[in-house]
Protein backbone atom coordinates (compact mmCIF):
# COMPACT_ATOMS: atom_id res chain seq x y z
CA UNK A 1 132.01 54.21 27.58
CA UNK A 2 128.68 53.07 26.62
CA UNK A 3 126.88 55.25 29.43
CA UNK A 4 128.59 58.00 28.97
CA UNK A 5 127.53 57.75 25.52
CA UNK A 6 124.21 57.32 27.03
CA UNK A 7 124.10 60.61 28.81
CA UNK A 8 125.73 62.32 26.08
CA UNK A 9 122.47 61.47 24.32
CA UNK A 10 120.31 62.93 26.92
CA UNK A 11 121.99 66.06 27.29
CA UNK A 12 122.15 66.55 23.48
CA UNK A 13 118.71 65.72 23.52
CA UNK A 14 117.60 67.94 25.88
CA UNK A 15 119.53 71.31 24.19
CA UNK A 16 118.43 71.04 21.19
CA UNK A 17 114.77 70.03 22.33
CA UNK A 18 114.85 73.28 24.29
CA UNK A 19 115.65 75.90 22.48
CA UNK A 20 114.18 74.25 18.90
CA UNK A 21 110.90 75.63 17.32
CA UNK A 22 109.93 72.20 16.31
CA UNK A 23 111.05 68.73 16.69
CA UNK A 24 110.64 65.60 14.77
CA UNK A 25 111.57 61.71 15.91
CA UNK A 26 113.14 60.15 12.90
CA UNK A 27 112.79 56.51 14.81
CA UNK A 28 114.47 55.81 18.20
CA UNK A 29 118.16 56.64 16.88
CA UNK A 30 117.23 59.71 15.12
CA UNK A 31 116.09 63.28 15.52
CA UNK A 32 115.43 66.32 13.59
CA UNK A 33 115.87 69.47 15.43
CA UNK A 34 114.72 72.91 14.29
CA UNK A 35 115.97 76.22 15.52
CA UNK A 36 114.57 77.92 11.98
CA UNK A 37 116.30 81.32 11.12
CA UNK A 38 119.21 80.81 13.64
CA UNK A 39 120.85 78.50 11.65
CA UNK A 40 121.18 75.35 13.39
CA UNK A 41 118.73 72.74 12.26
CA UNK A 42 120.19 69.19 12.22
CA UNK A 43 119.56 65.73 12.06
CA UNK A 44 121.34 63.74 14.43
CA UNK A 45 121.58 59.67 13.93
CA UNK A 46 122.90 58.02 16.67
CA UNK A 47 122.79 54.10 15.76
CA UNK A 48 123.53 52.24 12.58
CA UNK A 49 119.96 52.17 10.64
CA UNK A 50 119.07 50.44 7.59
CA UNK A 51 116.68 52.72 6.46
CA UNK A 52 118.91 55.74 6.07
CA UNK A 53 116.93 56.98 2.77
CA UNK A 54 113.45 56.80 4.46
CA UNK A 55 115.48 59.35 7.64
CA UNK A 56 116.37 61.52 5.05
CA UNK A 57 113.21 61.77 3.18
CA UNK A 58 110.97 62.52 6.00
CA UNK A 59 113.86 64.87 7.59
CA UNK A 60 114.30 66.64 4.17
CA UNK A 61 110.10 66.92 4.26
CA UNK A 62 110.42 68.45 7.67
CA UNK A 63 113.08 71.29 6.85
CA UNK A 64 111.18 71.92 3.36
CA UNK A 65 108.19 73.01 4.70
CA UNK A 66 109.92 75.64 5.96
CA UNK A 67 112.86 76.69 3.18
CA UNK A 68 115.40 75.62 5.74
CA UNK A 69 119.26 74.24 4.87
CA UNK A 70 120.15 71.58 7.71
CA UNK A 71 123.01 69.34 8.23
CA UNK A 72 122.77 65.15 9.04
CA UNK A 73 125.22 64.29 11.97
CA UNK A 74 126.17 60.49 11.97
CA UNK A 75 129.36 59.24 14.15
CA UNK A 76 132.32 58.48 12.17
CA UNK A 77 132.07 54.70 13.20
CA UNK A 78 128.92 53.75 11.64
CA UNK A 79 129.75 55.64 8.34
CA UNK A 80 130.24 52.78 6.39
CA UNK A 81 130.51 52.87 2.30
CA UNK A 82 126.60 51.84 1.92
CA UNK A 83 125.46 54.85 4.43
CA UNK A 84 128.00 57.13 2.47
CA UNK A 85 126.73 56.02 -0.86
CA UNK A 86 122.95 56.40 0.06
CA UNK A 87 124.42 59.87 1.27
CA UNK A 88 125.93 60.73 -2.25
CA UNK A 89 123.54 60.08 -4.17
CA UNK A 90 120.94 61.41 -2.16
CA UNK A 91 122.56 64.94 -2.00
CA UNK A 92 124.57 64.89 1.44
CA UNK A 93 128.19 65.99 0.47
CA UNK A 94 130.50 66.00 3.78
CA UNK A 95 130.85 69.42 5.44
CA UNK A 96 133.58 68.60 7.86
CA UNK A 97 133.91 66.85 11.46
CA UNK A 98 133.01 67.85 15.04
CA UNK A 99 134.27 65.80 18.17
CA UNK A 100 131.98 64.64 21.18
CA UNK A 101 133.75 64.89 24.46
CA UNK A 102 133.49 64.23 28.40
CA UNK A 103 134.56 65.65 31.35
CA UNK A 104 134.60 63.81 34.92
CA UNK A 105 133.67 66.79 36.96
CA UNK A 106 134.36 64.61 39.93
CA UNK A 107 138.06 65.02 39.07
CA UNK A 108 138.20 67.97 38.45
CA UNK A 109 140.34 70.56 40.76
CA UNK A 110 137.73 73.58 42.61
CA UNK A 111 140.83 75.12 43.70
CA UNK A 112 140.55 77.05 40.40
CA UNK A 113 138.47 80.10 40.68
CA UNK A 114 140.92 82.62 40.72
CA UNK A 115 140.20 85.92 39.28
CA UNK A 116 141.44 86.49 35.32
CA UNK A 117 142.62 90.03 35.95
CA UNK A 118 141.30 92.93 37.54
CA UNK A 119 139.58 94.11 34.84
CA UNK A 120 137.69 90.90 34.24
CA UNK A 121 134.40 89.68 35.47
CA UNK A 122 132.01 86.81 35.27
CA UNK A 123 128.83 87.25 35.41
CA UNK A 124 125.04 85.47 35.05
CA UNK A 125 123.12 87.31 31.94
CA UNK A 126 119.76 85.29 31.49
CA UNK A 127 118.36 88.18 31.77
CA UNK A 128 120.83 90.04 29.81
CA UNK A 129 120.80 87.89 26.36
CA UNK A 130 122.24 90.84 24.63
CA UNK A 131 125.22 90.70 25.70
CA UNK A 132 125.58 86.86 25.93
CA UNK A 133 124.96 86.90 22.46
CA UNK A 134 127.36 89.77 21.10
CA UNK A 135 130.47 87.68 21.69
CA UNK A 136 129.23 85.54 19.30
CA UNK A 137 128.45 87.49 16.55
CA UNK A 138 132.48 87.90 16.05
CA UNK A 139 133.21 84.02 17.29
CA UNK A 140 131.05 82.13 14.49
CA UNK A 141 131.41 84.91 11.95
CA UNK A 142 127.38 85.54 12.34
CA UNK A 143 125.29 88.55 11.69
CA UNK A 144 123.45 90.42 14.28
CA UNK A 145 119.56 89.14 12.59
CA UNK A 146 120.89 85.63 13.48
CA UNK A 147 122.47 85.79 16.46
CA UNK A 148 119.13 87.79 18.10
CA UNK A 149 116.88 84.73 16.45
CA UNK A 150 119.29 82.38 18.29
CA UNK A 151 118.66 84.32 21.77
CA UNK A 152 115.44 84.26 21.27
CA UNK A 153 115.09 80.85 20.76
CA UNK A 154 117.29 80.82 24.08
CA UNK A 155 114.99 83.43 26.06
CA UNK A 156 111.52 80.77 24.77
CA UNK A 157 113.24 77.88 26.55
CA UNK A 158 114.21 79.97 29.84
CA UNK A 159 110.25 80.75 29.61
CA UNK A 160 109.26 76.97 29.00
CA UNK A 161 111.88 76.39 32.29
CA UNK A 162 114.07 74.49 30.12
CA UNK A 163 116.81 74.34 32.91
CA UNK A 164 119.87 76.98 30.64
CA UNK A 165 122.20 78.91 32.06
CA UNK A 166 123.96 81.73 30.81
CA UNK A 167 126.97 83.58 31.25
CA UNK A 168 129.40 86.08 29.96
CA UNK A 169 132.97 86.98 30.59
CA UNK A 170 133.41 90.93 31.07
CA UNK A 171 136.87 93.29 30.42
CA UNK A 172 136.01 96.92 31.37
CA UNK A 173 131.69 95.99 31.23
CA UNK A 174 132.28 94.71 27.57
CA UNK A 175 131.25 91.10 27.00
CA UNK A 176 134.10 89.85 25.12
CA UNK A 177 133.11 86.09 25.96
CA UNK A 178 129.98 83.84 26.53
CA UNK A 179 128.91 80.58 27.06
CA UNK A 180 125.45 78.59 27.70
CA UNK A 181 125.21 75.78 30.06
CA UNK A 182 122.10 72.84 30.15
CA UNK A 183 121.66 70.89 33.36
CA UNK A 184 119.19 68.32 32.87
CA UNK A 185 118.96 65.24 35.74
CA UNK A 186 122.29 66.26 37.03
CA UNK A 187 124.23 65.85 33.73
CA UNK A 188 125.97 68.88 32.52
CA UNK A 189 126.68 70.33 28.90
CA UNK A 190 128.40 73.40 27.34
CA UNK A 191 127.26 75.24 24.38
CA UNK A 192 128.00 78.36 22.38
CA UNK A 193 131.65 79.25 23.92
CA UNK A 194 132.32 82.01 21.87
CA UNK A 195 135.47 84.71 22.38
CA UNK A 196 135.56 88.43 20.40
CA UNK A 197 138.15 87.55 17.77
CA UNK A 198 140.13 90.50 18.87
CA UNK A 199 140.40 88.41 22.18
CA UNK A 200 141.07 84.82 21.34
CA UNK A 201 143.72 82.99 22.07
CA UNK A 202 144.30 84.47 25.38
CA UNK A 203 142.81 82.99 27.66
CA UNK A 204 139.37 84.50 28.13
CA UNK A 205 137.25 81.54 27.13
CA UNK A 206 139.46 78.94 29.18
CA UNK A 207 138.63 81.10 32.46
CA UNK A 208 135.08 81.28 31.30
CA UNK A 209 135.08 77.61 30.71
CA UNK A 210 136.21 76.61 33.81
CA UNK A 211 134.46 78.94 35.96
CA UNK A 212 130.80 77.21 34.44
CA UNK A 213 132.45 73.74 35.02
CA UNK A 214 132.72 74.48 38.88
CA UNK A 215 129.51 75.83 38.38
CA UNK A 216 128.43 72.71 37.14
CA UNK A 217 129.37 70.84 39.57
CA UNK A 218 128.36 72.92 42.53
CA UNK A 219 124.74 71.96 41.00
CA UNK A 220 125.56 67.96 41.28
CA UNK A 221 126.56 67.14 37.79
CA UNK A 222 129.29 64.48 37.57
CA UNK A 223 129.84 64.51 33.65
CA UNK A 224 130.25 67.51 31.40
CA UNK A 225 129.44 67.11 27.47
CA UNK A 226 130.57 69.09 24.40
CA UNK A 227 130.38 69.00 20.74
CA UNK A 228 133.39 70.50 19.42
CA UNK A 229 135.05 71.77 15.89
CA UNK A 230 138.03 69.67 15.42
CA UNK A 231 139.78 73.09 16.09
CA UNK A 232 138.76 73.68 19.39
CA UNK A 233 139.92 70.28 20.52
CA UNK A 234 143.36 70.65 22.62
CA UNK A 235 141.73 73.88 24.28
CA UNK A 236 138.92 71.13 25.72
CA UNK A 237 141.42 68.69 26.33
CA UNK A 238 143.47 71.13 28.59
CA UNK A 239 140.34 71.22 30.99
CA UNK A 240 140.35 67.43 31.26
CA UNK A 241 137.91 66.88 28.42
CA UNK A 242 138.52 63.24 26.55
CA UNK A 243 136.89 62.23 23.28
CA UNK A 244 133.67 60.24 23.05
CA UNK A 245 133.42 59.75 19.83
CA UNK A 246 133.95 61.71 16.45
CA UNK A 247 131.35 62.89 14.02
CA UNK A 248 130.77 63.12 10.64
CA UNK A 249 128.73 65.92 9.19
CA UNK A 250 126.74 66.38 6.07
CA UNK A 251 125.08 69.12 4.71
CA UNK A 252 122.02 69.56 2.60
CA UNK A 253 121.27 73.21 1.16
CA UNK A 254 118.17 74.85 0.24
């Protein structure tokens, strides 16, 4: 478990690296990642520290200089009553909980690339951010300003040859699904699945899902990461997906 928490690391690291504005290293267990106007700017803290308040204040600093909100990501296990008290009364109320999961792409069946329906395509859009990001307007309740910010950011790290891959699941030419995958050293992770609201719960983003996971693997990756909403957990965990670990998150507003 400890190497796979490992890798999880390195593929988290390597995301957020890629498609962030800026970066700051908070020590070697933490990191401050900043996407600015798309919304997701984070600390993550991935070992027990006893200088929690100094992380804060230089990782507040950071996201002040540029009027940005940002949440602190800690895993559940090392959020003991003296790290949640130097959270309280620093400011960090708890926003909710996402879950860190694994697949073992060597297990997993290729037998499984069946067509959805005959209306239904898959298709690469790296060069088509547009409509890999128009599915997700509707998923995460976003605006169109931030959503084209967060392609952007996207399109920068295809030009820096940060190693992303994007696709989108069609019905009748209309993206109605999308997802981003990050290969980095032959270790695999998922980002932004997002389904039209009007299509969720159907299937859509399960066919999408495992069509990139055979992609995945065609490219050599063994392991598969993903940070999840507690929601979206038995969808992952019908693809073979097992829990890591679980996260707390805390958010800080401007």
């Amino acid at each position: 478990m400890t190497d796979l928490i490992k890798l999880y690391r390195q593929a988290e690291d390597y995301f957020f690296r890629g498609i962030s504005s800026k970066c700051l290293d908070l020590g070697d267990d933490a990191h401050a990642y900043m996407t600015s106007g798309a919304e997701l700017n984070f600390i993550y803290i991935t070992q027990n520290t006893h200088v929690l308040d100094k992380i804060l204040i230089q990782g507040k600093q950071f996201f002040d200089d540029d009027n940005l909100s940002f949440d602190v990501i800690i895993p559940q296990d090392l959020c003991m009553p003296k790290m949640i008290d130097v959270l309280n009364t620093m400011g960090y109320p708890q926003k909710c909980k996402s879950v860190s999961m694994v697949v073992d792409l060597d297990k997993f069946a290729t037998d499984q690339t069946a067509s959805f329906d005959s209306e239904t395509t898959i298709k690469p859009n790296d060069d088509q951010l547009n409509d890999w990001m128009m599915p997700l307007i509707g998923a995460f309740e976003s605006t169109f300003e931030i959503c084209s910010i967060y392609a952007t950011t996207h399109a920068n790290a295809i030009k820096k040859n940060v190693n992303l891959r994007h696709f989108s699941l069609y019905k009748k030419e209309k993206p109605i699904a999308s997802i981003t995958l990050s290969m980095h050293d032959a270790i695999a992770r998922i980002d932004d699945v997002g389904t039209l609201p009007e299509f969720q719960g159907t299937g859509y983003a399960t066919h999408l899902m495992r069509y990139v996971l055979l992609e995945a693997k065609g490219l050599g990756a063994h392991h598969c990461f993903l940070e999840s909403s507690d929601s979206g957990l038995g969808v992952y965990q019908k693809l073979g997906f097992e829990l890591l670990f679980t996260n707390n998150i805390y958010s800080r507003k401007v």
